[in-house]
N, C-alpha and C. Protein backbone atom coordinates (compact mmCIF):
# COMPACT_ATOMS: atom_id res chain seq x y z
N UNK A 1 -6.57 -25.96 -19.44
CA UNK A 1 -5.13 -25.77 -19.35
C UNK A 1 -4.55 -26.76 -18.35
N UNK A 2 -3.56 -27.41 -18.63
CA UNK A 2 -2.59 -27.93 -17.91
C UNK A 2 -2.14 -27.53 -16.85
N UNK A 3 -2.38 -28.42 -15.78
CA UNK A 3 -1.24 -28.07 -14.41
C UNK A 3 -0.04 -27.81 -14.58
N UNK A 4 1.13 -27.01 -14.52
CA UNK A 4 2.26 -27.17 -14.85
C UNK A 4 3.00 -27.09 -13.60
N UNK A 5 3.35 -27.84 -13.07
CA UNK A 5 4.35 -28.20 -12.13
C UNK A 5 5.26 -27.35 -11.75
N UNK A 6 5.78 -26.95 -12.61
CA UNK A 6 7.23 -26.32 -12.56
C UNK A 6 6.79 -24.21 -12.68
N UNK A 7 5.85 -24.46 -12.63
CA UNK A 7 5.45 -22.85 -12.29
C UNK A 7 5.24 -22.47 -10.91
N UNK A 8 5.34 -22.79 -10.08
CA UNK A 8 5.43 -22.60 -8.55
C UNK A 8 7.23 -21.81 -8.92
N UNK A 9 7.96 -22.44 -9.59
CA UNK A 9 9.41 -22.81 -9.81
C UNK A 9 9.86 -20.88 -10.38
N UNK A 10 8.61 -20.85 -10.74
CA UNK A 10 8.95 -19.12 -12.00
C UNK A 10 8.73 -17.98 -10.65
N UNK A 11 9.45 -16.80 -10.97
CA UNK A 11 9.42 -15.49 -10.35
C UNK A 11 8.00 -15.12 -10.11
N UNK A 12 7.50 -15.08 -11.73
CA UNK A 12 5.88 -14.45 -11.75
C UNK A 12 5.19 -15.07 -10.05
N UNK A 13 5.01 -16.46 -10.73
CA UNK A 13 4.37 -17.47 -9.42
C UNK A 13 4.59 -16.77 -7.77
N UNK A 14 5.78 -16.77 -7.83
CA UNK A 14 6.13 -16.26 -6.66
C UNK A 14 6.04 -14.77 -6.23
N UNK A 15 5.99 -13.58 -6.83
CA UNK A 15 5.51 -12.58 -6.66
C UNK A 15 4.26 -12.46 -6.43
N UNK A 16 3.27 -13.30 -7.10
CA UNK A 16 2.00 -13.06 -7.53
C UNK A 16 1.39 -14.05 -6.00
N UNK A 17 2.09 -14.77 -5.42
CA UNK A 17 1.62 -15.75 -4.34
C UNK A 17 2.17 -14.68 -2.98
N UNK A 18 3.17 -13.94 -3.14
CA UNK A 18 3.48 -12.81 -2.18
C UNK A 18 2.07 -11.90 -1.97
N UNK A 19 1.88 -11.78 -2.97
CA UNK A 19 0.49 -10.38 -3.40
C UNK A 19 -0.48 -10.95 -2.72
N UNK A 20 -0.67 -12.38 -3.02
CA UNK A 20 -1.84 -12.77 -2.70
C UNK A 20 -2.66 -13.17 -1.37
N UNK A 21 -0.97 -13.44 -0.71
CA UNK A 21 -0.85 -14.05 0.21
C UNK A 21 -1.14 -12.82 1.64
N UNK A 22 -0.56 -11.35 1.36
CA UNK A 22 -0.79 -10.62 2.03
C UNK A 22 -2.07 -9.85 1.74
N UNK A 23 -2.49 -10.01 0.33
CA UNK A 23 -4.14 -9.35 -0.19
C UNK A 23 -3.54 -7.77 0.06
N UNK A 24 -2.64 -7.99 -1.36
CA UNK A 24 -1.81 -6.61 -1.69
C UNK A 24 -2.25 -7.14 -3.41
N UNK A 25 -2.63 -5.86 -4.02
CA UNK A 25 -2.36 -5.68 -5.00
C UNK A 25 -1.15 -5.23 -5.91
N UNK A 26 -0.58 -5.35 -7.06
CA UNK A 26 1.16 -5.14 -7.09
C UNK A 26 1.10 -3.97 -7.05
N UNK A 27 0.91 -2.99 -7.19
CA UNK A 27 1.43 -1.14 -7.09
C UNK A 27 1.37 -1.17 -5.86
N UNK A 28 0.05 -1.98 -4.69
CA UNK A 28 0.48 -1.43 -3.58
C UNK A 28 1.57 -2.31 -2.49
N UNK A 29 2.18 -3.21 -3.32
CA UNK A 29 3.35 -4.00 -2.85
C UNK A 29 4.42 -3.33 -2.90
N UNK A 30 4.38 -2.84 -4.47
CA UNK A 30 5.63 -2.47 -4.92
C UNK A 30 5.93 -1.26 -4.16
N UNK A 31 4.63 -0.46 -3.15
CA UNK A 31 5.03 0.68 -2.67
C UNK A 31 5.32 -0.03 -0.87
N UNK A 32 5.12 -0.84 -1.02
CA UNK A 32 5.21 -1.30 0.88
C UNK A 32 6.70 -1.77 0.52
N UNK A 33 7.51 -1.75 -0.48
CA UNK A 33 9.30 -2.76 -0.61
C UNK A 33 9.85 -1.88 -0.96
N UNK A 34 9.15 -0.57 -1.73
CA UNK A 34 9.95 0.78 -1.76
C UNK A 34 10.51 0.61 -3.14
N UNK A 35 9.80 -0.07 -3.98
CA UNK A 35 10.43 -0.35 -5.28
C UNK A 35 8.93 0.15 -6.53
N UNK A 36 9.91 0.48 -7.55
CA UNK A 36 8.42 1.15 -8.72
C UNK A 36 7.53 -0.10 -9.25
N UNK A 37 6.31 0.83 -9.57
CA UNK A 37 5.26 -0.41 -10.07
C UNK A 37 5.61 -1.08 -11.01
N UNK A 38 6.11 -0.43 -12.20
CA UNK A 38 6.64 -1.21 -13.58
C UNK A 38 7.26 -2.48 -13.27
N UNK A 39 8.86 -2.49 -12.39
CA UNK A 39 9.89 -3.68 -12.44
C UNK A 39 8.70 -4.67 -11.36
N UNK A 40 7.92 -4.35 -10.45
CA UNK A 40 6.97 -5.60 -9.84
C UNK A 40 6.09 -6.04 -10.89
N UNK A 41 5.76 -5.35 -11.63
CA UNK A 41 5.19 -5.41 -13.02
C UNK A 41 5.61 -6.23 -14.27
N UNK A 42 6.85 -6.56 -14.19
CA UNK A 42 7.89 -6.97 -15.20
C UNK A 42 7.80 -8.11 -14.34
N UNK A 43 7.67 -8.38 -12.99
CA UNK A 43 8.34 -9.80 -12.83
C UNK A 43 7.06 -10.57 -12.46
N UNK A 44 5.87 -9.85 -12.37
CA UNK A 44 4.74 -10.99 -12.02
C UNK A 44 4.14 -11.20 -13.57
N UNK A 45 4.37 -10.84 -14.33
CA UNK A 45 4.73 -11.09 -15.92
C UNK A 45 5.50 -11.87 -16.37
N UNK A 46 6.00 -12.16 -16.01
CA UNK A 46 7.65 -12.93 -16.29
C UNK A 46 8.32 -12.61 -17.33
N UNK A 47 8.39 -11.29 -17.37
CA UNK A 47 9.59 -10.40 -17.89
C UNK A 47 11.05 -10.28 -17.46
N UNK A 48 11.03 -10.25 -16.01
CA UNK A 48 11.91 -10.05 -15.57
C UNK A 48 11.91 -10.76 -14.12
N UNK A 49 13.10 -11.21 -14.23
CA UNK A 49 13.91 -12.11 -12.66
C UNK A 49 13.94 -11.35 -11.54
N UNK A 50 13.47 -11.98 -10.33
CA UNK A 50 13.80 -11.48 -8.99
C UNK A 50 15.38 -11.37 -8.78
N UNK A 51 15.60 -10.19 -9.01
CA UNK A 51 17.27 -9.71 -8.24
C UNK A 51 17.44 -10.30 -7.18
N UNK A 52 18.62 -10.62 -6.53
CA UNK A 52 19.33 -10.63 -4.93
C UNK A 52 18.81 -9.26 -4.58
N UNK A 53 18.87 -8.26 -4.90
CA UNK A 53 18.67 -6.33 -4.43
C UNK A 53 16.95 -6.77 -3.95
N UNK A 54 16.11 -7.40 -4.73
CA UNK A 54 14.53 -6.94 -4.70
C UNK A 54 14.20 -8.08 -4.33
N UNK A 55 14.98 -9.76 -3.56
CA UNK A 55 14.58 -10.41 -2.75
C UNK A 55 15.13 -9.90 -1.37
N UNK A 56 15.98 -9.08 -1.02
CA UNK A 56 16.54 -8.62 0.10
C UNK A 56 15.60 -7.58 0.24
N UNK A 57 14.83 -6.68 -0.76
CA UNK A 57 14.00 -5.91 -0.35
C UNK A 57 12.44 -6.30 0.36
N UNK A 58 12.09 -7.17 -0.47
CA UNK A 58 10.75 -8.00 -0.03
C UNK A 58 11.36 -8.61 1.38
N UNK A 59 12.45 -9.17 1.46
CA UNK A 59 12.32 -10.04 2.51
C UNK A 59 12.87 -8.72 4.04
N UNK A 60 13.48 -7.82 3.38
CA UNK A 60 13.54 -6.56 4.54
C UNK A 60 12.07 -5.83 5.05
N UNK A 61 11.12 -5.91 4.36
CA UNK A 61 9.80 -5.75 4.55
C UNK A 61 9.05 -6.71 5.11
N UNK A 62 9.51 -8.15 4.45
CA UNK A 62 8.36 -9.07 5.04
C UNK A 62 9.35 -10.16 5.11
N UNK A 63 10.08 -9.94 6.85
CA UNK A 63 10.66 -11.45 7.06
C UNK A 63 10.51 -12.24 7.25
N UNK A 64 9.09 -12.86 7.08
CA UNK A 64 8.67 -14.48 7.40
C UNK A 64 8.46 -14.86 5.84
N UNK A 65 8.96 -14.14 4.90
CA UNK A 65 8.85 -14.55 3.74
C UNK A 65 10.86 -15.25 3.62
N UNK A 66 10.64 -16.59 3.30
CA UNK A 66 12.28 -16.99 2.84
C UNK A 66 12.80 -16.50 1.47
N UNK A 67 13.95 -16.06 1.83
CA UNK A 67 14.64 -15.36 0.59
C UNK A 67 14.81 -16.70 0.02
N UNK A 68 15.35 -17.83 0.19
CA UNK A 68 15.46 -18.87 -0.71
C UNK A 68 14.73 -19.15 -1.51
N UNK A 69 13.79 -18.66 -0.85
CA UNK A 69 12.53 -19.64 -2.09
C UNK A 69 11.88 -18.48 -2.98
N UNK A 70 12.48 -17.20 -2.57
CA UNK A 70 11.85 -16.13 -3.45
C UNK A 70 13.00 -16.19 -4.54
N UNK A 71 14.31 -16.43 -4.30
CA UNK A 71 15.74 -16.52 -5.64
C UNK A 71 15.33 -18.18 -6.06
N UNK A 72 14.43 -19.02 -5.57
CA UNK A 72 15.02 -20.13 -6.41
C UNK A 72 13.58 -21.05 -6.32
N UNK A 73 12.56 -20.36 -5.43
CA UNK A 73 11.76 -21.36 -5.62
C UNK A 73 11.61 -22.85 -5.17
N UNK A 74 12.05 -23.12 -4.44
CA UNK A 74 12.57 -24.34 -3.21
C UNK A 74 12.34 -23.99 -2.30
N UNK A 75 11.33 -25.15 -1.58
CA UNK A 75 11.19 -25.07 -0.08
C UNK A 75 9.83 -24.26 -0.47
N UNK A 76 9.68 -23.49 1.34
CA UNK A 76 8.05 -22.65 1.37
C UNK A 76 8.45 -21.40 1.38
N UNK A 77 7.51 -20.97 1.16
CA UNK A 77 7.25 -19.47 1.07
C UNK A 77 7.47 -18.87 2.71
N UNK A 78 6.80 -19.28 3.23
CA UNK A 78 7.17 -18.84 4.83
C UNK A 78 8.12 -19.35 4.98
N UNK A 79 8.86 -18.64 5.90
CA UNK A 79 10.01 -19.49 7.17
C UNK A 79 9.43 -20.61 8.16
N UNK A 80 10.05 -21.46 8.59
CA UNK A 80 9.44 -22.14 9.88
C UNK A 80 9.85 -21.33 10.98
N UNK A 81 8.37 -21.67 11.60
CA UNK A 81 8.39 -20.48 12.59
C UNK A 81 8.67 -21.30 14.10
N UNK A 82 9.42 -22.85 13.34
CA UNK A 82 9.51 -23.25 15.04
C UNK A 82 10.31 -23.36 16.09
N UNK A 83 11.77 -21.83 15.50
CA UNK A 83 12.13 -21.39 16.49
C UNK A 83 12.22 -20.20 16.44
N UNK A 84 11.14 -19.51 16.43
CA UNK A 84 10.52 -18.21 16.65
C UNK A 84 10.95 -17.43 18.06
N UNK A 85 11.21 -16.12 17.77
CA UNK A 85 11.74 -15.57 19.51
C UNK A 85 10.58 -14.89 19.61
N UNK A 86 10.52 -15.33 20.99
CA UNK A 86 9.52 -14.01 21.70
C UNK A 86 8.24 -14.53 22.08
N UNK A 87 8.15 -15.92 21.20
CA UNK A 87 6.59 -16.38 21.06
C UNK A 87 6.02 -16.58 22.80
N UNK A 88 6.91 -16.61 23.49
CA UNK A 88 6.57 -16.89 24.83
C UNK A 88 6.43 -15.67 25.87
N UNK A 89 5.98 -14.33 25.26
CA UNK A 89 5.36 -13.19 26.16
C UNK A 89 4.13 -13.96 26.53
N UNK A 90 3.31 -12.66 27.49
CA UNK A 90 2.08 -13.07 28.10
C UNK A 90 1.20 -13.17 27.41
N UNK A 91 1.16 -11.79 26.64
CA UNK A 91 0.20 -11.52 24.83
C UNK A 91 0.21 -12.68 24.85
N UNK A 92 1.28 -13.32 24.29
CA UNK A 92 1.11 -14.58 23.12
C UNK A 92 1.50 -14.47 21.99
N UNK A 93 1.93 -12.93 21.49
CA UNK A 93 2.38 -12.38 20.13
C UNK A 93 4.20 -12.48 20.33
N UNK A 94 4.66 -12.02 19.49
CA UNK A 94 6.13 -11.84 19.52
C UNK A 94 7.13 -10.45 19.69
N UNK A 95 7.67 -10.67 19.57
CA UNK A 95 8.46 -9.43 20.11
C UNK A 95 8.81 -8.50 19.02
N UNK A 96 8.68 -9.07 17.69
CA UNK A 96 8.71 -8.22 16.61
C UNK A 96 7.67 -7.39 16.66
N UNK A 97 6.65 -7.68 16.62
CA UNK A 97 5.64 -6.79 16.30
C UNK A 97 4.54 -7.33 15.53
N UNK A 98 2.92 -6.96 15.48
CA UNK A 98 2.20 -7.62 15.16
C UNK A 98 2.25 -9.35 14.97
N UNK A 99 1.73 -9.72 14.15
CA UNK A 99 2.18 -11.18 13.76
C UNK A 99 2.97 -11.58 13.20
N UNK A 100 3.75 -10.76 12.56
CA UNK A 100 5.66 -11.39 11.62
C UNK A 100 6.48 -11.61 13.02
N UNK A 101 6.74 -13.25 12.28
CA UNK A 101 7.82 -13.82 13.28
C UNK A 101 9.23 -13.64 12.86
N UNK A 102 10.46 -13.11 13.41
CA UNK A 102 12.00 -13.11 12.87
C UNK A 102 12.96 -14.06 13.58
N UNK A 103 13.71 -14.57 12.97
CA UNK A 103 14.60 -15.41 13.52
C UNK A 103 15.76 -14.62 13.76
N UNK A 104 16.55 -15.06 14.47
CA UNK A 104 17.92 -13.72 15.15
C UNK A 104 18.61 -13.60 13.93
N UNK A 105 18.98 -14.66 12.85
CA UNK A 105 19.39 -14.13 11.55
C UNK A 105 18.69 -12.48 10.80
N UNK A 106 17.61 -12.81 11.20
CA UNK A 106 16.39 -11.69 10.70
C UNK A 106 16.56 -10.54 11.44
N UNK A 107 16.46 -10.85 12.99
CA UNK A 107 16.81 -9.85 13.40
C UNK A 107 17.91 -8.66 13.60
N UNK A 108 19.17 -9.60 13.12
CA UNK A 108 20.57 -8.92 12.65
C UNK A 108 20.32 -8.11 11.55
N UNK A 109 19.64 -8.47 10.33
CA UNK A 109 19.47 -7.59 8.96
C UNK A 109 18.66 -6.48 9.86
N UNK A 110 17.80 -6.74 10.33
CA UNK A 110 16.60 -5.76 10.91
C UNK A 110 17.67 -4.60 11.39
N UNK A 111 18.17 -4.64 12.23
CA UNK A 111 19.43 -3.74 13.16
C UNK A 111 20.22 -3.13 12.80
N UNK A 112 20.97 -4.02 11.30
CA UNK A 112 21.88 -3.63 10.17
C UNK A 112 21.05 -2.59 9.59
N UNK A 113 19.88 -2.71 9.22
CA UNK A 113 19.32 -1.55 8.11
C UNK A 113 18.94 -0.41 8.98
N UNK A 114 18.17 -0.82 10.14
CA UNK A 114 17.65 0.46 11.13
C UNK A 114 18.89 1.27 11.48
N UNK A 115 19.92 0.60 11.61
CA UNK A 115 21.92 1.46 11.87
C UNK A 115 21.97 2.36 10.80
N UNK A 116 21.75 1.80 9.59
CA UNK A 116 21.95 2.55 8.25
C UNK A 116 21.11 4.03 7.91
N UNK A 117 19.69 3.74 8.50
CA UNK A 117 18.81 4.64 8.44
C UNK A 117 19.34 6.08 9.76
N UNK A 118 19.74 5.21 10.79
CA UNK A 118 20.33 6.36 11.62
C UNK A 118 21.39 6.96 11.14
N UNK A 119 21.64 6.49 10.38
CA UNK A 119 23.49 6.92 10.16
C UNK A 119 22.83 8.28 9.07
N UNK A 120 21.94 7.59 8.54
CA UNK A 120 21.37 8.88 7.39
C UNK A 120 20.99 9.82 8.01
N UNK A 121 19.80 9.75 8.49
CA UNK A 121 18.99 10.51 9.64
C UNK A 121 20.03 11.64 10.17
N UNK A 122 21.14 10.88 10.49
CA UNK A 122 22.12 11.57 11.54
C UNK A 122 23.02 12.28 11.02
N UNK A 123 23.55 11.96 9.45
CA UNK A 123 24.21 12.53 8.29
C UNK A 123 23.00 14.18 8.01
N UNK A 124 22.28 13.86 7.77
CA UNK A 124 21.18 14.65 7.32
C UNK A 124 21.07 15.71 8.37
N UNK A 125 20.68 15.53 9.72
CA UNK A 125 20.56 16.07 10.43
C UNK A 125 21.76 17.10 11.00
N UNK A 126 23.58 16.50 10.51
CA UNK A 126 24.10 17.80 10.44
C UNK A 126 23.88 18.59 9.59
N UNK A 127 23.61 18.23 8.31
CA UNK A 127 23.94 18.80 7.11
C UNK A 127 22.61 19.88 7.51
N UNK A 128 21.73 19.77 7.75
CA UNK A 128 20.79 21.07 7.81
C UNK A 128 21.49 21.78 8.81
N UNK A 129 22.10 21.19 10.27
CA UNK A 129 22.31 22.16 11.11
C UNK A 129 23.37 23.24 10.84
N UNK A 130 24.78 22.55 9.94
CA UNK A 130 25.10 23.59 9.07
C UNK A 130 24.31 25.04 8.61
N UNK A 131 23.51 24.11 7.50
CA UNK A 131 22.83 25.41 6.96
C UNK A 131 22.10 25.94 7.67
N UNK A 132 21.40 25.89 8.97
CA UNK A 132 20.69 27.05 9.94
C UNK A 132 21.81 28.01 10.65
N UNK A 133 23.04 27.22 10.43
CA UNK A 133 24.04 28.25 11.06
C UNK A 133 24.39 29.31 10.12
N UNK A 134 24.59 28.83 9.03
CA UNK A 134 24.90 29.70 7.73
C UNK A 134 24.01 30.72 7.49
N UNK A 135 22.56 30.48 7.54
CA UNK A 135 21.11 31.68 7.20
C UNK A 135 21.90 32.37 9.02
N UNK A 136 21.68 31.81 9.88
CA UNK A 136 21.59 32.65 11.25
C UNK A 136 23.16 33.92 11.41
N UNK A 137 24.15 33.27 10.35
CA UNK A 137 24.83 34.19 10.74
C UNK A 137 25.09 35.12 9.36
N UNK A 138 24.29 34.78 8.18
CA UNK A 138 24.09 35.77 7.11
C UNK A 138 23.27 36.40 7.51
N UNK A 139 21.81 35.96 7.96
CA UNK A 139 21.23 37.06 9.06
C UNK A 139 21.58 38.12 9.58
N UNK A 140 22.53 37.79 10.91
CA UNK A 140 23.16 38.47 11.46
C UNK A 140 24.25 39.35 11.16
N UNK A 141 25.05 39.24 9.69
CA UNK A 141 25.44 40.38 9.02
C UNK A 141 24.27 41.25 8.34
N UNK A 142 23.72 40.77 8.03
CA UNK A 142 22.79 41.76 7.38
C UNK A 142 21.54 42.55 8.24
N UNK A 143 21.98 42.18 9.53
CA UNK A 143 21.28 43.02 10.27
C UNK A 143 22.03 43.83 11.27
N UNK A 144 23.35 43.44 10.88
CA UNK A 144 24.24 44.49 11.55
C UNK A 144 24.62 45.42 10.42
N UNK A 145 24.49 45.21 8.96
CA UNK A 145 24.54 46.09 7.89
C UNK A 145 23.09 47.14 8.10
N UNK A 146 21.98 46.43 8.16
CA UNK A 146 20.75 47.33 8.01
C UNK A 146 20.85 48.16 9.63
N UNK A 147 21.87 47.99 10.89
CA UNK A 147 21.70 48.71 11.33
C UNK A 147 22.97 49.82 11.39
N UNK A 148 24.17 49.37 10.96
CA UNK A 148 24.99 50.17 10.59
C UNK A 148 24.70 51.70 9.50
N UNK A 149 23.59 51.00 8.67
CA UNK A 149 22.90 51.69 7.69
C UNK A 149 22.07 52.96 8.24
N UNK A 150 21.37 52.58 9.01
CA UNK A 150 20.48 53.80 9.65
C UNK A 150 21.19 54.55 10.64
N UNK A 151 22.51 54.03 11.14
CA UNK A 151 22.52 55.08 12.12
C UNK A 151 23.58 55.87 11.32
N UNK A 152 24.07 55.33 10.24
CA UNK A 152 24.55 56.17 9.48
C UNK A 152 23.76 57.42 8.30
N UNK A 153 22.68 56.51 8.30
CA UNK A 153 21.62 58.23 7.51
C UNK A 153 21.00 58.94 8.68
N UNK A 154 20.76 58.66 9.64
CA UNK A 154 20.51 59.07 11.00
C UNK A 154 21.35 60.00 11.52
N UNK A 155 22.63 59.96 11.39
CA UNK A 155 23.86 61.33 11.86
C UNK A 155 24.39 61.76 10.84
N UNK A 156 24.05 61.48 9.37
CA UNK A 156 24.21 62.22 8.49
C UNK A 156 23.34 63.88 8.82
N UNK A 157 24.19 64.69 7.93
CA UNK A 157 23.61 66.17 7.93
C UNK A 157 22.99 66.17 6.32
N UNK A 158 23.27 64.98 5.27
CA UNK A 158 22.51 65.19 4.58
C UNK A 158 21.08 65.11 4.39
N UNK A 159 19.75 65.24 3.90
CA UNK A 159 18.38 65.02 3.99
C UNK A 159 18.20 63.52 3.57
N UNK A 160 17.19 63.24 4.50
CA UNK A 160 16.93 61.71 3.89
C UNK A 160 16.83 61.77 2.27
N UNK A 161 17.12 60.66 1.80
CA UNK A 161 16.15 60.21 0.09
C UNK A 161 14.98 59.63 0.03
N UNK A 162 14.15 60.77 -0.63
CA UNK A 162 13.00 59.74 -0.48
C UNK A 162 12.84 58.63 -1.24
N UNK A 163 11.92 57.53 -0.87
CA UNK A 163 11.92 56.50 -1.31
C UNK A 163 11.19 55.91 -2.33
């Protein structure tokens, strides 16, 4: 078979060099970007095109991967990492974390999405506290009913019912 040049250039190529590159198989990619096996499935096939939605997702997971070159295939697959923040702790590692390097562009999305997740978190977190108020004070009628209840068969002169 022929070298073909212009396949670096295709989606498949580039999904399949993501996979490879981290020594991810696609189901367990498609579960580290939060996206189903089928559509990672469809595009390392070349069924289907990398979205803007599912290069912003790969690259929200793995930011030393360039979104450019995941929508168009130009340029490298990594970012240049040679103005990397952080590289100058004592470690020697970066301030992101493990070995992914982010550029402050990167790190703005990073901040933007972690905001979003609080905002949920924090949405969520009334919405239950609501409903513990709601059980605690249906509770609390119904245990001022079950005791209204007994002290009312309690000073009754009629005989209990048995049960």
């Amino acid at each position: 078979m022929k070298y073909n040049e212009n396949y670096q250039q295709t989606d498949s190529y580039r999904i399949n060099a993501i996979c490879s590159h981290f020594n991810l198989k696609l189901n367990e990619f498609a579960e580290e970007i939060g996206k189903e096996y089928s559509t990672i499935r469809n595009i390392s096939s070349g069924n289907t095109p990398i979205s803007k939605f599912m290069a912003k997702a790969i690259v929200r997971r793995y930011p030393e991967i360039s979104y450019d070159w995941l929508l168009t295939g130009k340029g490298q697959m990594l970012k240049d990492t040679g103005n990397v923040i952080g590289n100058n702790n004592k470690a020697g590692g970066d301030i992101v974390g493990g070995n992914k390097t982010a550029l402050p562009s990167d790190l703005i999305e990073i901040v933007k999405s972690q905001q979003k997740v609080i905002q949920d978190l924090t949405e969520t977190n009334r919405q239950q506290s609501d409903q513990i108020g709601q059980l605690i004070k249906m509770l609390s009628q119904t245990n001022i009913q079950n005791t209204w209840t007994s002290k009312t068969k309690s000073n009754s002169c009629l005989p209990a019912s048995p049960r």
